[in-house]
PDB file of N, CA and C in Angstrom:
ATOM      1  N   UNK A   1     121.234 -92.166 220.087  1.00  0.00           N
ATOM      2  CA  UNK A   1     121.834 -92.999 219.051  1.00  0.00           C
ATOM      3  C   UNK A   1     122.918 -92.219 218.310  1.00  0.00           C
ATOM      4  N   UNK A   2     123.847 -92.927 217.621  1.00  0.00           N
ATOM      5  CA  UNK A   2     124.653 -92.537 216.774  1.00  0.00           C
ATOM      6  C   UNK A   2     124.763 -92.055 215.617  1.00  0.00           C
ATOM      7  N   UNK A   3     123.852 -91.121 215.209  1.00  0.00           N
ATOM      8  CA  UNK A   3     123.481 -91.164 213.813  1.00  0.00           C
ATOM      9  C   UNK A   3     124.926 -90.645 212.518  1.00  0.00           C
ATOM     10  N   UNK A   4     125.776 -90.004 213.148  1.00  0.00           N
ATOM     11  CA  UNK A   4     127.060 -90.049 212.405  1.00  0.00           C
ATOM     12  C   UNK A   4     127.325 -91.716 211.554  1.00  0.00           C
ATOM     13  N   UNK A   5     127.232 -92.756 212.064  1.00  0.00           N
ATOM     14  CA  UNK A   5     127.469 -94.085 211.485  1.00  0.00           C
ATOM     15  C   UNK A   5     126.294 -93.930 210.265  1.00  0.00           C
ATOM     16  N   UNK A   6     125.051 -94.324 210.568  1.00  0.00           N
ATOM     17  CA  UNK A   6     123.581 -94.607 210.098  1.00  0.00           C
ATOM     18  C   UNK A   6     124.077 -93.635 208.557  1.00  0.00           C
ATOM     19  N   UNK A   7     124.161 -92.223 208.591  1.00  0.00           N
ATOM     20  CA  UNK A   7     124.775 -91.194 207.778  1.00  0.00           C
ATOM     21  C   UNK A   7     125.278 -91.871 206.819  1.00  0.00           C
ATOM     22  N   UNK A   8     126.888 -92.185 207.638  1.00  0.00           N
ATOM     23  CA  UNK A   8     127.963 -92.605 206.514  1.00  0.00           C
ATOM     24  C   UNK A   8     127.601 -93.651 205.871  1.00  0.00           C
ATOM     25  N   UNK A   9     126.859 -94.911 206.297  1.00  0.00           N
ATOM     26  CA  UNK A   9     126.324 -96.130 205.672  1.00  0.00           C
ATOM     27  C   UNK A   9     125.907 -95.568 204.452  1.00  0.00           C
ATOM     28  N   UNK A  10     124.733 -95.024 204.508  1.00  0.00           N
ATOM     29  CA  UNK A  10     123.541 -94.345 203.893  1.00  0.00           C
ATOM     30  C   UNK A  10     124.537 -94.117 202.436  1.00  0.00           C
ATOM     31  N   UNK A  11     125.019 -92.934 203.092  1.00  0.00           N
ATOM     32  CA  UNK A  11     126.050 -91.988 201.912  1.00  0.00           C
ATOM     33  C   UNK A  11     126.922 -92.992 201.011  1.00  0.00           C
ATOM     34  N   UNK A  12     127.304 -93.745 201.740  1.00  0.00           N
ATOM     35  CA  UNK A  12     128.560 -95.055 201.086  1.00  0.00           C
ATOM     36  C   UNK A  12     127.469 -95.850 199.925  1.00  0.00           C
ATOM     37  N   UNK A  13     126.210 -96.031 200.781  1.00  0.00           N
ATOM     38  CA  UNK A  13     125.307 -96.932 199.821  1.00  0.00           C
ATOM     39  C   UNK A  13     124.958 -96.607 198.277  1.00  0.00           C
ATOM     40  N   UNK A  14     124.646 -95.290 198.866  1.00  0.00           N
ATOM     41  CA  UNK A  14     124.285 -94.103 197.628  1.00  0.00           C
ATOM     42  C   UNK A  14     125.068 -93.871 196.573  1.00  0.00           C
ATOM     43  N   UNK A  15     126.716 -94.090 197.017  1.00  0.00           N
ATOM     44  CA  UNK A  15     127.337 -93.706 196.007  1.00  0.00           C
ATOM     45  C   UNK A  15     127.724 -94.914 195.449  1.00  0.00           C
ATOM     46  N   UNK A  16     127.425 -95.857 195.808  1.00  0.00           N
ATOM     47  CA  UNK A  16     128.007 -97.632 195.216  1.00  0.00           C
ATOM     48  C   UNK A  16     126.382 -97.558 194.432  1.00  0.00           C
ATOM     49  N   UNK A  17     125.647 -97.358 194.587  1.00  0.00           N
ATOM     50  CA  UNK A  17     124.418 -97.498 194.030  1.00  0.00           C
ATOM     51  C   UNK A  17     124.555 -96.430 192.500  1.00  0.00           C
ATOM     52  N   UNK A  18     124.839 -95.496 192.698  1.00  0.00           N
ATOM     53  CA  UNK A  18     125.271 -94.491 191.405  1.00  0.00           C
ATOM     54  C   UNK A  18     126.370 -94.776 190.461  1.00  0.00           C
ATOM     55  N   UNK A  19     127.318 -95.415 191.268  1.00  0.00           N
ATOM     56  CA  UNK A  19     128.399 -96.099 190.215  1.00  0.00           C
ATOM     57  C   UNK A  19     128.209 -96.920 189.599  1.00  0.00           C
ATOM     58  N   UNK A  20     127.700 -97.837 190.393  1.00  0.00           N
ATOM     59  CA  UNK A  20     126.836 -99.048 189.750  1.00  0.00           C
ATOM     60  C   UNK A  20     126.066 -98.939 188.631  1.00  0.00           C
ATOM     61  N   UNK A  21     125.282 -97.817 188.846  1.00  0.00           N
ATOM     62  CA  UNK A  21     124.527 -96.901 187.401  1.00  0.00           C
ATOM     63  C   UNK A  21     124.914 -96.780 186.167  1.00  0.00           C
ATOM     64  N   UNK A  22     126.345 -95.783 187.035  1.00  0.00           N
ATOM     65  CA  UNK A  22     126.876 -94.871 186.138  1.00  0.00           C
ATOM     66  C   UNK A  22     127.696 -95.992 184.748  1.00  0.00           C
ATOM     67  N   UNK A  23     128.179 -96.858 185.335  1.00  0.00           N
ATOM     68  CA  UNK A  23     128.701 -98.439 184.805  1.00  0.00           C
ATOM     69  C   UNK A  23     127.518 -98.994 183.944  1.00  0.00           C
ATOM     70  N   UNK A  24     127.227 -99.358 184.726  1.00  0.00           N
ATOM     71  CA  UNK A  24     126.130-100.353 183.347  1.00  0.00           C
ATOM     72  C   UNK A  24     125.576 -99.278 181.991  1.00  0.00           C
ATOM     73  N   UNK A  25     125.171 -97.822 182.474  1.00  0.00           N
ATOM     74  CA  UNK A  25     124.943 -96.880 181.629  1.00  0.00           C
ATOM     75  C   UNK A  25     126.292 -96.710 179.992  1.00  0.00           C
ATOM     76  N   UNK A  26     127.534 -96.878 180.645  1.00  0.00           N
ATOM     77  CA  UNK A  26     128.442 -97.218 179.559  1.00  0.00           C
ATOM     78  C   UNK A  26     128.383 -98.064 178.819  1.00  0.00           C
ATOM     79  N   UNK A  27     127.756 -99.157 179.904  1.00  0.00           N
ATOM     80  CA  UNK A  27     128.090-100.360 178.840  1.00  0.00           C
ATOM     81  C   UNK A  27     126.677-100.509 177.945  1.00  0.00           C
ATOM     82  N   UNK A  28     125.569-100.040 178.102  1.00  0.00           N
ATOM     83  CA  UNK A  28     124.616-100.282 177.757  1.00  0.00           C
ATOM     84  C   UNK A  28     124.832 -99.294 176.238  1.00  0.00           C
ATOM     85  N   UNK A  29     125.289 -98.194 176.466  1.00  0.00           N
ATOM     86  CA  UNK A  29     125.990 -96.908 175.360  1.00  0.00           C
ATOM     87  C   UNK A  29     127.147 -97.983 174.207  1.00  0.00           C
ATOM     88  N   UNK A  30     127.666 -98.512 174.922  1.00  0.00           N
ATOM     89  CA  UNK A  30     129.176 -99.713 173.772  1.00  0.00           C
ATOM     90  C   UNK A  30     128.114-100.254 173.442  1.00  0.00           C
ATOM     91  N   UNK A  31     127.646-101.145 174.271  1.00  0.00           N
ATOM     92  CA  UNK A  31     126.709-102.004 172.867  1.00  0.00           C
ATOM     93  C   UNK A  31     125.840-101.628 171.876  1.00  0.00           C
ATOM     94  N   UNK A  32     124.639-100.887 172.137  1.00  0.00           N
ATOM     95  CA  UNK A  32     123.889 -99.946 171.250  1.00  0.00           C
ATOM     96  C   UNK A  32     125.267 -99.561 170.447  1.00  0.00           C
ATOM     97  N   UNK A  33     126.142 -98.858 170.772  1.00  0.00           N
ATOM     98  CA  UNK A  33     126.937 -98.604 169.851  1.00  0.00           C
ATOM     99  C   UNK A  33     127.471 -99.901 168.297  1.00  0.00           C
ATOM    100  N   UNK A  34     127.604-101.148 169.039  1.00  0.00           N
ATOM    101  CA  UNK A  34     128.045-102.150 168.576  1.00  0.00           C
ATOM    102  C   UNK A  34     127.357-103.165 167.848  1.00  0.00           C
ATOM    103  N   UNK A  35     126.017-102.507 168.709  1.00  0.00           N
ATOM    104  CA  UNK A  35     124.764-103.340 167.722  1.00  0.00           C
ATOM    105  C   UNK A  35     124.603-102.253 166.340  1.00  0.00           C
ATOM    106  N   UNK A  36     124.651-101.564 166.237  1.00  0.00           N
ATOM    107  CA  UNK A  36     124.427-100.391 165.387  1.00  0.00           C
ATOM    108  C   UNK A  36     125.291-100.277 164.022  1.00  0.00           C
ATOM    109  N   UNK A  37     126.535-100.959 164.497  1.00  0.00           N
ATOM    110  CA  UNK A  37     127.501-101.474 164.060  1.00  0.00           C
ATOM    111  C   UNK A  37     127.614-102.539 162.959  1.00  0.00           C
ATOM    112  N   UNK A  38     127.005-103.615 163.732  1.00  0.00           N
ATOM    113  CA  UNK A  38     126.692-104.713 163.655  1.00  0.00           C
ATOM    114  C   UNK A  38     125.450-104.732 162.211  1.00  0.00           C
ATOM    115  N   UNK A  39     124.432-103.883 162.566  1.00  0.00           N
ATOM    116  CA  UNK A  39     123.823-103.763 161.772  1.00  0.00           C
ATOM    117  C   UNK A  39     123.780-103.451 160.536  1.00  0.00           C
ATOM    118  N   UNK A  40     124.842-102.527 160.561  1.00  0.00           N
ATOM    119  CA  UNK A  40     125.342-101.490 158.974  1.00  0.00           C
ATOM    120  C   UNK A  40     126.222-102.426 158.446  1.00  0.00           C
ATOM    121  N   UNK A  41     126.949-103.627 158.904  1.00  0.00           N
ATOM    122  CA  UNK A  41     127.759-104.882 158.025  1.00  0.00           C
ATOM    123  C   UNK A  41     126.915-105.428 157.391  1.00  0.00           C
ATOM    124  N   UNK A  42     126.028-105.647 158.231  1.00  0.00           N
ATOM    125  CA  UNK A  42     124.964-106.330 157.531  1.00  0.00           C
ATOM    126  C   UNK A  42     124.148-106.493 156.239  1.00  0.00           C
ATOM    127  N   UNK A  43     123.966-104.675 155.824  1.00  0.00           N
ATOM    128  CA  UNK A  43     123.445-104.142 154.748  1.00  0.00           C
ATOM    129  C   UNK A  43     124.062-104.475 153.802  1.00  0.00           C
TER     130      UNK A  43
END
């Protein structure tokens, strides 16, 4: 078998899977930020 292909899939998956992460991890950081925000108008 070819395992050079199977590899690169793998590797490609891995790193769309970490970006994917790495992304929502920002945005999850802005909002907490924005809720936090949000909160101190409030007072």
């Amino acid at each position: 078998m070819n395992y050079e292909y199977m590899f690169g899939a793998y590797s490609v998956a891995w790193v769309v899977i970490f970006a994917y992460m790495f992304i929502i991890g920002k945005r999850h950081d802005k909002l907490k930020k924005e809720i936090e925000f949000l909160k101190q108008l409030d007072q």
